[in-house]
N, C-alpha and C. Protein backbone atom coordinates (compact mmCIF):
# COMPACT_ATOMS: atom_id res chain seq x y z
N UNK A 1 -110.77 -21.09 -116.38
CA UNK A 1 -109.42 -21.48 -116.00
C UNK A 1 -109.48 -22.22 -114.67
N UNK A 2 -108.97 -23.39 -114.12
CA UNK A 2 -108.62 -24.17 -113.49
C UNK A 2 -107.68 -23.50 -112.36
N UNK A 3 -107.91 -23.85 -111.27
CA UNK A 3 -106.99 -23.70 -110.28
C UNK A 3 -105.27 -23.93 -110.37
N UNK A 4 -105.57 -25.04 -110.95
CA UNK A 4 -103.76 -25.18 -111.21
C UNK A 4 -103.48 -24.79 -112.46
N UNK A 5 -104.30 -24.14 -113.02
CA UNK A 5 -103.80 -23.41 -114.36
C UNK A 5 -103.37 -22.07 -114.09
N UNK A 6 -104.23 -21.33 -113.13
CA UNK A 6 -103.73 -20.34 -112.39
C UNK A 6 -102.53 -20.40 -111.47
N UNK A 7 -102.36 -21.40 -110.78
CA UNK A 7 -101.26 -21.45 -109.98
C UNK A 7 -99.66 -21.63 -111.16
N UNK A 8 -99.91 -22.77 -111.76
CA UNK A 8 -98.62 -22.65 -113.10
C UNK A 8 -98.60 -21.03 -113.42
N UNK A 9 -99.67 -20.53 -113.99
CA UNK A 9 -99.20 -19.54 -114.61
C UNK A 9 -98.32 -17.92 -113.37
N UNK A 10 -99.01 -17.78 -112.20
CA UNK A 10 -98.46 -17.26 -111.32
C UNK A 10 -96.90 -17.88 -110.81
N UNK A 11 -96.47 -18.74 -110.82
CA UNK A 11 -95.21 -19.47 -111.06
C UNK A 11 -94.54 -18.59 -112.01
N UNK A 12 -95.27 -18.75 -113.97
CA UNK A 12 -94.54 -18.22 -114.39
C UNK A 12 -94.10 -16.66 -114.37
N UNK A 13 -94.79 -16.01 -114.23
CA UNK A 13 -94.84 -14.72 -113.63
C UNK A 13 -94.01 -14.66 -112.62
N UNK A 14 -93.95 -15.12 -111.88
CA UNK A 14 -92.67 -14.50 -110.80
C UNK A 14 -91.48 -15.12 -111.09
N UNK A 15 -91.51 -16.28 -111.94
CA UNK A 15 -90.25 -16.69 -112.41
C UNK A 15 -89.30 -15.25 -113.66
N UNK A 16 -90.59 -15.29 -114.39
CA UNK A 16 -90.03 -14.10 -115.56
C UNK A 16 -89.54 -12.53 -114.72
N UNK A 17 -90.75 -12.24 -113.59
CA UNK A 17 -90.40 -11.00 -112.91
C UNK A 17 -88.45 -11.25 -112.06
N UNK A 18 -88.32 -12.65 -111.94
CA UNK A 18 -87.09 -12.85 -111.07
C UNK A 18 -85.97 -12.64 -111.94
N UNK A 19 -86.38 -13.07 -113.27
CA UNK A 19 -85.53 -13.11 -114.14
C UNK A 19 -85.24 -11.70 -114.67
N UNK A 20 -85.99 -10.65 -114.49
CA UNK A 20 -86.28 -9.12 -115.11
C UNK A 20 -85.47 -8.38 -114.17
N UNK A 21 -85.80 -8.98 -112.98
CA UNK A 21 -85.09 -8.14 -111.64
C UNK A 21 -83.48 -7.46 -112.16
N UNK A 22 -82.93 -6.65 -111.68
CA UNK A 22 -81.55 -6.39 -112.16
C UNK A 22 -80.92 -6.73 -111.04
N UNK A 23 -79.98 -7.55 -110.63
CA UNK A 23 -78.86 -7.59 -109.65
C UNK A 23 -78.12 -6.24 -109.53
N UNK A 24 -77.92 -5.69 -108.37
CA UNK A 24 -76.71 -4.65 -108.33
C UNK A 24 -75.21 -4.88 -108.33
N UNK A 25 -75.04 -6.15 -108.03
CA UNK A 25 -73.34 -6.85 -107.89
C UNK A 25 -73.57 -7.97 -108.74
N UNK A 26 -72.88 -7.97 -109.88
CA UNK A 26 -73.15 -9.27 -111.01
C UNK A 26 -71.68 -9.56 -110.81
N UNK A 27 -71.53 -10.67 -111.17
CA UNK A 27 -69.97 -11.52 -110.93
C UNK A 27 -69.77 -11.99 -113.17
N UNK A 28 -68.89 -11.60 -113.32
CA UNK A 28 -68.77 -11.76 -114.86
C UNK A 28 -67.26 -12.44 -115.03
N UNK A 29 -67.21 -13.59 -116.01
CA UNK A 29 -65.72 -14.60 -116.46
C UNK A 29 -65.26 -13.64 -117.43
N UNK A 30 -63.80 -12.91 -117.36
CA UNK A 30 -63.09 -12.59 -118.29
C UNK A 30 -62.60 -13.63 -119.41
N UNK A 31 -62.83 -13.89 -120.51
CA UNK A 31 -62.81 -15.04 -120.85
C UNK A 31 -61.16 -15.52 -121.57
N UNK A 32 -60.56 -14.13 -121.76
CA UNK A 32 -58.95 -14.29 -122.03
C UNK A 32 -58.54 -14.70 -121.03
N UNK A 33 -58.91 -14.34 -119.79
CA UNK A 33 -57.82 -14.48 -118.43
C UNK A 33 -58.60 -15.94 -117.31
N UNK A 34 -59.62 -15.71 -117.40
CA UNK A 34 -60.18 -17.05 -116.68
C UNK A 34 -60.20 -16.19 -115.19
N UNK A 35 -60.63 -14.91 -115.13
CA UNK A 35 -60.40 -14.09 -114.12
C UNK A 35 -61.87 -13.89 -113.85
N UNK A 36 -62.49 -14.25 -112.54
CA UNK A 36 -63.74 -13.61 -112.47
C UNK A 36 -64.05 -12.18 -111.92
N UNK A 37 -64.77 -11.06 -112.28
CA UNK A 37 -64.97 -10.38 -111.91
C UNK A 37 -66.22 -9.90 -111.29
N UNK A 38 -65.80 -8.85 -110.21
CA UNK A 38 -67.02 -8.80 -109.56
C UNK A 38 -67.20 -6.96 -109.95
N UNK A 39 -68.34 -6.29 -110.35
CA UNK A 39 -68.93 -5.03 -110.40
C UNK A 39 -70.41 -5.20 -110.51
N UNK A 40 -70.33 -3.59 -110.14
CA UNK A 40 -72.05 -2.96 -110.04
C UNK A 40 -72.52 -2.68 -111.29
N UNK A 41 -73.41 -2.48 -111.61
CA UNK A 41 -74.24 -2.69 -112.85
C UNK A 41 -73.98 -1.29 -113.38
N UNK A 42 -74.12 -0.42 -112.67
CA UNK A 42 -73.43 0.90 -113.18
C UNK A 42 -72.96 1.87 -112.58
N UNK A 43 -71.82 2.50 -112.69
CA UNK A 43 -70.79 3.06 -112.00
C UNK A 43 -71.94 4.43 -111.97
N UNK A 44 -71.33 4.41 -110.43
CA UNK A 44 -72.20 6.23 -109.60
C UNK A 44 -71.37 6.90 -110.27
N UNK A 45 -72.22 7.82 -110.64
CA UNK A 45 -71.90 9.33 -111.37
C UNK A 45 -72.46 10.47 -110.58
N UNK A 46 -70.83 11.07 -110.54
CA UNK A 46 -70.75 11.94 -109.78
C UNK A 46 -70.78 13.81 -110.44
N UNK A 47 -71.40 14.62 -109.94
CA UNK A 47 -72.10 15.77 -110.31
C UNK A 47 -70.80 16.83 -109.99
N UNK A 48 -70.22 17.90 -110.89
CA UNK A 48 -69.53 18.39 -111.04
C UNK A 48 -70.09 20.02 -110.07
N UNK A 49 -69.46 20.97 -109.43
CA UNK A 49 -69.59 21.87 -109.06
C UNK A 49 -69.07 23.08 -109.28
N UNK A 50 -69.41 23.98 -109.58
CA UNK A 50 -69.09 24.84 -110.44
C UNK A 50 -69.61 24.76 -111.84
N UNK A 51 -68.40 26.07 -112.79
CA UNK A 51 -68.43 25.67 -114.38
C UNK A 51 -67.87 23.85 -114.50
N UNK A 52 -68.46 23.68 -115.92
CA UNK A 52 -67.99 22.23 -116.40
C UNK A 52 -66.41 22.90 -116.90
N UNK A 53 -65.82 21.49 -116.50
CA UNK A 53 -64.34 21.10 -116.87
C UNK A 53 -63.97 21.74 -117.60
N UNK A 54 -62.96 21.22 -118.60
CA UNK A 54 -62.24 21.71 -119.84
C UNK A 54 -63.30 21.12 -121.11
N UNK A 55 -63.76 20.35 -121.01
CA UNK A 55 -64.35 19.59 -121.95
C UNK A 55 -66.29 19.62 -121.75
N UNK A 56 -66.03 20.63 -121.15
CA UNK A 56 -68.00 20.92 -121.03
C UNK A 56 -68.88 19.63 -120.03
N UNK A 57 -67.72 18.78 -119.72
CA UNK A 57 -68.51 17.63 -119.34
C UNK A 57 -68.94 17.75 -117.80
N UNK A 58 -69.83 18.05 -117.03
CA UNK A 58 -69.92 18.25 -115.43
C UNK A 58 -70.06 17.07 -114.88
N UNK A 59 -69.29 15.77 -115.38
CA UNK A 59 -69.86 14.56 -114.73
C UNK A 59 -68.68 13.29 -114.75
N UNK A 60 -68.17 12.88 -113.15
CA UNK A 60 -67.22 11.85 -113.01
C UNK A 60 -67.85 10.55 -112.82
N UNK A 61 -66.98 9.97 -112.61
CA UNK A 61 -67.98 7.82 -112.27
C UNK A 61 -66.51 7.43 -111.30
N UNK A 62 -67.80 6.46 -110.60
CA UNK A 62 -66.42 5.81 -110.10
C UNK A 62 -67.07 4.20 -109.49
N UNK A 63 -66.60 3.36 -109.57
CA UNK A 63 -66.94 2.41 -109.06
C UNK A 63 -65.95 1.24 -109.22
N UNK A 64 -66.59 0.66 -108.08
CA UNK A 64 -65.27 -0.54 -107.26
C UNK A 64 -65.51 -1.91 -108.21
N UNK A 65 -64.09 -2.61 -108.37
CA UNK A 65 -64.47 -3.70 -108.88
C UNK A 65 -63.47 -4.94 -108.01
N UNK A 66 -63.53 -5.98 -107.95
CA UNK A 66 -62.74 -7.45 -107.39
C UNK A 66 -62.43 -8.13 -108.17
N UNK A 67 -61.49 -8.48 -108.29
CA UNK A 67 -60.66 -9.98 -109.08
C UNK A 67 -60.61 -10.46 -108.01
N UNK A 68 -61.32 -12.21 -109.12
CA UNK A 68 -61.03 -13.51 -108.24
C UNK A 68 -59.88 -14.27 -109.41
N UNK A 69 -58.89 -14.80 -109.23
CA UNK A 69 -57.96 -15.63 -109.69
C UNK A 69 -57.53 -16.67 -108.89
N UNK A 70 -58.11 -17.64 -109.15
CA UNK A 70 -58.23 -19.11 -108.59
C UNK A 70 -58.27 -18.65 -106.86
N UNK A 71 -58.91 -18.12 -106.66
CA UNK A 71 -59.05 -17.71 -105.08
C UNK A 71 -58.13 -16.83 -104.43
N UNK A 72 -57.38 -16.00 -105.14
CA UNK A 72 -56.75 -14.93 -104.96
C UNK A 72 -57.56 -13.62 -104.98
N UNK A 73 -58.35 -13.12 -104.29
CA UNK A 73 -58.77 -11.66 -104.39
C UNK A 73 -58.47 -10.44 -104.54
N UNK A 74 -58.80 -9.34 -105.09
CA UNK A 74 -58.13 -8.38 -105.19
C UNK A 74 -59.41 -7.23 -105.23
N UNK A 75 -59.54 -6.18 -104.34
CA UNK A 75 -60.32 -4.83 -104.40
C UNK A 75 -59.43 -3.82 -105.58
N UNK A 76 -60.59 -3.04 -106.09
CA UNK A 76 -60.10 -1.90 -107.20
C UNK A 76 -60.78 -0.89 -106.92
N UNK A 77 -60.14 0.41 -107.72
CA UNK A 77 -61.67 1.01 -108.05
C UNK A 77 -60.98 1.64 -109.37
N UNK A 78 -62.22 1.63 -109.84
CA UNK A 78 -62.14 2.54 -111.37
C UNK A 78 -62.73 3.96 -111.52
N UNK A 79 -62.14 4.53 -111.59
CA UNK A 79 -62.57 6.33 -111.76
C UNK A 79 -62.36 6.92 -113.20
N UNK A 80 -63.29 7.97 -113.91
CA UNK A 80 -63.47 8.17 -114.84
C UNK A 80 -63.91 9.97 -114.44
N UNK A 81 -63.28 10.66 -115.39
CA UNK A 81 -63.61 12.13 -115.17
C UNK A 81 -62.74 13.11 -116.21
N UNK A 82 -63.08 13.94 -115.79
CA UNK A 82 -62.89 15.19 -117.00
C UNK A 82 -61.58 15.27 -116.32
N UNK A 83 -60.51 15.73 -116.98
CA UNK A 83 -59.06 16.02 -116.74
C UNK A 83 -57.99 16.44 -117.76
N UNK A 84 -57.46 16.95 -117.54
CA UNK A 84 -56.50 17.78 -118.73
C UNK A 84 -55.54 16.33 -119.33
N UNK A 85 -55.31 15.76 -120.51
CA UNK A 85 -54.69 14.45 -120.69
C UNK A 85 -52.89 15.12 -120.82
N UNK A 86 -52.60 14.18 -119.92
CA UNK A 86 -51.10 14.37 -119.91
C UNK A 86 -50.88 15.21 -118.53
N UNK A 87 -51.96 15.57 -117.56
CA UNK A 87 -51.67 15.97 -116.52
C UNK A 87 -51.01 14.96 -115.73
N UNK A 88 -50.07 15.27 -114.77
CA UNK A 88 -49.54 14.11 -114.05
C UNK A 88 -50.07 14.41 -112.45
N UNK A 89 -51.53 15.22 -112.11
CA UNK A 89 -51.99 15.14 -111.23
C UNK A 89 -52.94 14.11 -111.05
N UNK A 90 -52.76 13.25 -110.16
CA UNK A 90 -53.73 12.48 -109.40
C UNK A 90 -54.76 12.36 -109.10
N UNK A 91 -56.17 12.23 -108.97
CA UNK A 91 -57.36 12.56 -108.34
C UNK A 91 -57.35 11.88 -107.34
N UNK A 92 -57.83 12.47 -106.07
CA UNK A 92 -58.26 12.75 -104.89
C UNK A 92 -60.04 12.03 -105.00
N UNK A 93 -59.75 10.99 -104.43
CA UNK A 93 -61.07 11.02 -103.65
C UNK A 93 -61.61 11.02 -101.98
N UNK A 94 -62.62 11.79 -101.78
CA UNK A 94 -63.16 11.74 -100.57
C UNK A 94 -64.26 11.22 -99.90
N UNK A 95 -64.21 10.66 -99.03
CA UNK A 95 -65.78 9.85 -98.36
C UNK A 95 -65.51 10.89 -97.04
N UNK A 96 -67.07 11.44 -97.19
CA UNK A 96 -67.29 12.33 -95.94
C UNK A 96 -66.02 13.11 -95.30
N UNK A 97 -65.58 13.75 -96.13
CA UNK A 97 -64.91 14.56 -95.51
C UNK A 97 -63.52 14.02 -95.36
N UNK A 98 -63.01 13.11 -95.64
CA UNK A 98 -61.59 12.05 -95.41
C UNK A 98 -61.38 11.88 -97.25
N UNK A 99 -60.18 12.12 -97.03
CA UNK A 99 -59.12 11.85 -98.22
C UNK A 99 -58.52 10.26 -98.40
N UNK A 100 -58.91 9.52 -99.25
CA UNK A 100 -58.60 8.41 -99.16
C UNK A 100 -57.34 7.83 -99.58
N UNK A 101 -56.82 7.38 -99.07
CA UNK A 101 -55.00 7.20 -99.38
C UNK A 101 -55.37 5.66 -100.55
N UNK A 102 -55.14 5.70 -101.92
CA UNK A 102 -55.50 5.04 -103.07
C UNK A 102 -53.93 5.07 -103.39
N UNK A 103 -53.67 3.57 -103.80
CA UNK A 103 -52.23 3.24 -104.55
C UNK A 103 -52.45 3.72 -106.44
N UNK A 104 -51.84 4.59 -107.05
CA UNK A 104 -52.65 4.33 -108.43
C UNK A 104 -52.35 2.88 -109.27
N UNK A 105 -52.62 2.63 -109.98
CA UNK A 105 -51.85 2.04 -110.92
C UNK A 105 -51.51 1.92 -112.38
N UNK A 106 -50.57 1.63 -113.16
CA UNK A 106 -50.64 2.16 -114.26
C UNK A 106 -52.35 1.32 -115.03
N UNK A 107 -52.15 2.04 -116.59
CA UNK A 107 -53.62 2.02 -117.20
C UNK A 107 -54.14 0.39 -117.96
N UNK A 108 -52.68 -0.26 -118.08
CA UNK A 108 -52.64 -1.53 -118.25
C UNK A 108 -52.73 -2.60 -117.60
N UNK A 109 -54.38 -3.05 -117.66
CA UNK A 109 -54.78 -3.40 -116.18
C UNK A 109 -54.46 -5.19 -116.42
N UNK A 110 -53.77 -5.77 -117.57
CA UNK A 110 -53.15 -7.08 -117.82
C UNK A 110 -52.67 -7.73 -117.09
N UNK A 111 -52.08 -7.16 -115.80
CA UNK A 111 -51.27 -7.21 -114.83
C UNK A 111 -52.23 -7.84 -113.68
N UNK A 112 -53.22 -7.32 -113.62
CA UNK A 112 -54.55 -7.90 -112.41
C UNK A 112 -55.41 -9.05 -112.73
N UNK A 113 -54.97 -9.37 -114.24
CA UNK A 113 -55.72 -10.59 -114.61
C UNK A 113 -57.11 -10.14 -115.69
N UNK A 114 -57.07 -9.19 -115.78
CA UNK A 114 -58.52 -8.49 -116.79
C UNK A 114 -57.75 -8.09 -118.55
N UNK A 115 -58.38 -8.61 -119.32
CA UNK A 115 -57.92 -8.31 -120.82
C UNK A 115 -58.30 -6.80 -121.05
N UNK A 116 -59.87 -6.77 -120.32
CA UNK A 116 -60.71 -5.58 -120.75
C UNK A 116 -61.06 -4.35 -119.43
N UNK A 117 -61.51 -3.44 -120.02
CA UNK A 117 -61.21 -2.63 -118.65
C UNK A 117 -62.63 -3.10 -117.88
N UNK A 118 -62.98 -3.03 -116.23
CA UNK A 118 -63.98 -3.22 -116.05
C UNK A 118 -65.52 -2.63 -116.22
N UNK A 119 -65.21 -1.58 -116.82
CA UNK A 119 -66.45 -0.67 -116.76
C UNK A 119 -66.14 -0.23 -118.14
N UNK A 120 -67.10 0.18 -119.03
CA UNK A 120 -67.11 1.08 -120.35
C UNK A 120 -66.98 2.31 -120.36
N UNK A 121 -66.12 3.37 -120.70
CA UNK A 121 -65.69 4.62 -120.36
C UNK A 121 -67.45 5.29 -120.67
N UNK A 122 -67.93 5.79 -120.03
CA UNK A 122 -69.21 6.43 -120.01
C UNK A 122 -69.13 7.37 -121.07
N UNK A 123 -68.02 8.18 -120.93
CA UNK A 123 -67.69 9.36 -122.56
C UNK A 123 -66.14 9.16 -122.75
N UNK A 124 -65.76 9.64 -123.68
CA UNK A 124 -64.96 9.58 -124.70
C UNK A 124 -63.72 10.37 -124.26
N UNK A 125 -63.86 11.64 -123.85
CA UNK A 125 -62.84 12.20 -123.56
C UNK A 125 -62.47 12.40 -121.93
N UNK A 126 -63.52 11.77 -121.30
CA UNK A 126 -62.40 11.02 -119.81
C UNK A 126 -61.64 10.58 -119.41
N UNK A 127 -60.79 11.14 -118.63
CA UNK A 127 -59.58 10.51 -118.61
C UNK A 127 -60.10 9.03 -117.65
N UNK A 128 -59.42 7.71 -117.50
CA UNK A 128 -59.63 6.88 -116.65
C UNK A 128 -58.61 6.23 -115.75
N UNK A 129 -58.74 5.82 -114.49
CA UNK A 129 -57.69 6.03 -113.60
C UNK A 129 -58.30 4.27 -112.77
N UNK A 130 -57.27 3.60 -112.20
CA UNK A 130 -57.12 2.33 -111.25
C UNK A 130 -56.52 2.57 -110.67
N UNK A 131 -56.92 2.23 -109.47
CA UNK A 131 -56.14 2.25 -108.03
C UNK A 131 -56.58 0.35 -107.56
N UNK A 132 -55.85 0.37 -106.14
CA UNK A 132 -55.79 -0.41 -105.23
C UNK A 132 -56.96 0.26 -104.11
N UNK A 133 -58.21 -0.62 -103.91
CA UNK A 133 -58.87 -0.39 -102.87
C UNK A 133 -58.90 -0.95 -101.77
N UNK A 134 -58.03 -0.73 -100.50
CA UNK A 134 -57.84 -1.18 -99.33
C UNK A 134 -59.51 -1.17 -98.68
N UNK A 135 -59.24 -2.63 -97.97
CA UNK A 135 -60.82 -2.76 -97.18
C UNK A 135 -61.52 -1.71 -96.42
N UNK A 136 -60.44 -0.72 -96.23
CA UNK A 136 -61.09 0.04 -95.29
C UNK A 136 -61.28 1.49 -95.81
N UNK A 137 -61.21 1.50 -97.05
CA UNK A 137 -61.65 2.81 -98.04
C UNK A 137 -62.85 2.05 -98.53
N UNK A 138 -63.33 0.75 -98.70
CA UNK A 138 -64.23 0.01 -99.43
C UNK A 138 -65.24 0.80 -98.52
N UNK A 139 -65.03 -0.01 -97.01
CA UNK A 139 -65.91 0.33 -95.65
C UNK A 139 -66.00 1.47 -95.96
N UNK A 140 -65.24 2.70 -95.87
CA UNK A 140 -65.77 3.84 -96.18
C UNK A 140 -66.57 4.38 -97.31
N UNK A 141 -66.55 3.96 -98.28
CA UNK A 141 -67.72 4.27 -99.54
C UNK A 141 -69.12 3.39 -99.48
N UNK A 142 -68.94 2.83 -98.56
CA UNK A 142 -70.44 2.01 -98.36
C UNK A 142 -70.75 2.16 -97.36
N UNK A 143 -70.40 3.09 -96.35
CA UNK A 143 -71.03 3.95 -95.19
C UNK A 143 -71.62 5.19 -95.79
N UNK A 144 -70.66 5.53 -96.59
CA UNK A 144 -70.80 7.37 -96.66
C UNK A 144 -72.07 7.79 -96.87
N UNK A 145 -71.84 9.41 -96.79
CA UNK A 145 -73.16 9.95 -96.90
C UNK A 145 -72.91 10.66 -98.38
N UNK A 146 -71.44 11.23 -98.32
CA UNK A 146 -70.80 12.31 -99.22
C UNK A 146 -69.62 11.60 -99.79
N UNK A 147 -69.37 11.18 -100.93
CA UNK A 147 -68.16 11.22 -101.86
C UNK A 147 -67.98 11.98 -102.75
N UNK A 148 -66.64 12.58 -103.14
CA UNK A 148 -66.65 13.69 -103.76
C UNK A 148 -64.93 13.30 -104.26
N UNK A 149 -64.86 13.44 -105.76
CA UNK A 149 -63.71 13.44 -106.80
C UNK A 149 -63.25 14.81 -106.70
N UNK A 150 -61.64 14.70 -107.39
CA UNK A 150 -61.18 16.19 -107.22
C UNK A 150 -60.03 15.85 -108.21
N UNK A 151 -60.18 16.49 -109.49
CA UNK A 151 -59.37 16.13 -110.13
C UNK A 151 -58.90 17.88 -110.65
N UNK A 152 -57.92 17.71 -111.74
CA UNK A 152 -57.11 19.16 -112.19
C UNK A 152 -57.54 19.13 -113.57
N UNK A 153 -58.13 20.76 -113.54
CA UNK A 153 -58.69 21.43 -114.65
C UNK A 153 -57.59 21.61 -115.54
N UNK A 154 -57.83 22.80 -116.47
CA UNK A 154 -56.66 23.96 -116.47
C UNK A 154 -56.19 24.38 -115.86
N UNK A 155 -54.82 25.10 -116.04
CA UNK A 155 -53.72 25.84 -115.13
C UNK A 155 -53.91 24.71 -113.99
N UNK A 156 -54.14 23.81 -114.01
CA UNK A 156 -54.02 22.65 -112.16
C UNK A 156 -55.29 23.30 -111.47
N UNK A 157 -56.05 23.96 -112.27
CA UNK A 157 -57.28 24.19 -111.32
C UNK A 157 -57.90 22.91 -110.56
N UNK A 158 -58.50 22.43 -109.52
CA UNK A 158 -58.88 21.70 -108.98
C UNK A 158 -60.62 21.94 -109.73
N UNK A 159 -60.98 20.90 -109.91
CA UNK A 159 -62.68 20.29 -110.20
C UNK A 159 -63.49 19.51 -108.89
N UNK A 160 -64.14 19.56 -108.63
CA UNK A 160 -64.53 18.88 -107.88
C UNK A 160 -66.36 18.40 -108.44
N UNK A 161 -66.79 16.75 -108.15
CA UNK A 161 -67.34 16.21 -108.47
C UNK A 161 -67.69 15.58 -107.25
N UNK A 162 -69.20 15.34 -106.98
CA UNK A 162 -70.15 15.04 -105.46
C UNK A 162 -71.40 14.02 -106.07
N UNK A 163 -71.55 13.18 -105.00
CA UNK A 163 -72.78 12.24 -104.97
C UNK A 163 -72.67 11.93 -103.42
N UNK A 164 -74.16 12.23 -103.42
CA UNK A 164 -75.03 11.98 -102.39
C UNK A 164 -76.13 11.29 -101.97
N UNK A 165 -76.44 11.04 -100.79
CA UNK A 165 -77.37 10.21 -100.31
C UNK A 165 -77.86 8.50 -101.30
N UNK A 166 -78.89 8.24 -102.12
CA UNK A 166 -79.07 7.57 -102.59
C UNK A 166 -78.41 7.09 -103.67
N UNK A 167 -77.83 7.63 -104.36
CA UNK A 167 -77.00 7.59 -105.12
C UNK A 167 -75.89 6.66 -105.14
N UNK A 168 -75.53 6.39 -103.57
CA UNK A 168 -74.22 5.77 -103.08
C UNK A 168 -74.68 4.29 -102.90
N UNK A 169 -75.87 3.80 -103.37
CA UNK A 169 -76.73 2.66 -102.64
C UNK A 169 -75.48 1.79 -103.45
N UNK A 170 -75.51 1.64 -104.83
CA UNK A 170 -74.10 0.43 -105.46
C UNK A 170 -73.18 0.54 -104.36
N UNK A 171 -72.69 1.64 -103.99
CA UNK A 171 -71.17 1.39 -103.36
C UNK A 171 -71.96 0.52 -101.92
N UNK A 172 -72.97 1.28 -100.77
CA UNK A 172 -72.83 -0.08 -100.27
C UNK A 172 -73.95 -1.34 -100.64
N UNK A 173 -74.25 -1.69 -101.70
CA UNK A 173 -74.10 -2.83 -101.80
C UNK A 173 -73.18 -3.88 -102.57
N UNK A 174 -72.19 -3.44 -102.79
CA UNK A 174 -70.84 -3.85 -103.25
C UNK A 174 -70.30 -3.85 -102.50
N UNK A 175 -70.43 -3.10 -100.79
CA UNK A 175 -69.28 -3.34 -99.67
C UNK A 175 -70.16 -4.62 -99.19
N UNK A 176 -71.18 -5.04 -99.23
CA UNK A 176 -71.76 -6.04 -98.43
C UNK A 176 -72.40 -7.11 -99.28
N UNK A 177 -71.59 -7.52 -100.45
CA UNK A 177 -71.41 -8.53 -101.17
C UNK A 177 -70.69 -9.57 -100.40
């Protein structure tokens, strides 16, 4: 083999390895709405404490997404977790110890410019929830050390759901996109 046969082929090799790489923040065209979206490749899942839920499941998700509409921006986040359906309690999320003040919004997310929801419900019988993510709850999930969900069991029992340390790496590299 030839010197520049070796060099082409090391080319192709790091071209294919670049191409293999996974991005953590992919930008994707809604193609009904002409809405671009921005998410992480896969929503942090968060570890349940205690017994599992109502539904055996010990495991929430949550992750942030952005609408661009012709240069209009917009922060989200999408949360997914075990919850009694038809509860009209809220989930609570926390970064380190702080309660994050989240606008909800209803489940028909047509309204933000998305046909489809941004993330694929991970299981079946999760309930799924949108809010409004103000910049400075963003800043806070891409500092943290500790986020932790808190949603209502039975009887309004409170659940609580935790991720830690490495785990949190999507959230900040989605704050520093």
């Amino acid at each position: 083999m030839k010197l520049s046969s070796i060099s082409v082929a090391l080319v192709i090799l790091s071209l294919c390895a670049c191409a293999t790489t996974s991005q953590p923040v992919v930008e994707r065209l809604d193609p009904d709405t002409a809405t671009t979206l921005t998410v992480i490749n896969k929503p942090v899942e968060l570890v349940g404490e205690g017994a599992p839920g109502p539904t055996g499941n010990p495991f929430a998700f949550i992750a942030p997404f952005e609408t661009n509409r012709m240069g209009a921006r917009a922060l989200y986040l999408w949360m997914s977790a075990p919850s009694i359906q038809g509860a009209n309690l809220q989930p609570q999320l926390i970064c380190d110890s702080h309660v994050l003040t989240l606008s909800l919004l209803d489940s028909d997310i047509s309204h933000i410019g998305l046909a489809r929801a941004p993330y694929a419900p991970p299981v079946p019988w999760n309930m799924q929830w949108y809010f409004q993510l103000p910049k400075t709850s963003l800043d806070c999930l891409a500092t943290a050390q500790s986020v932790s969900l808190e949603t209502h069991g039975e009887n309004g029992v409170p659940q609580r759901f935790t991720v830690e340390g490495k785990e949190l790496i999507p959230l900040k590299e989605f704050g520093s996109h």
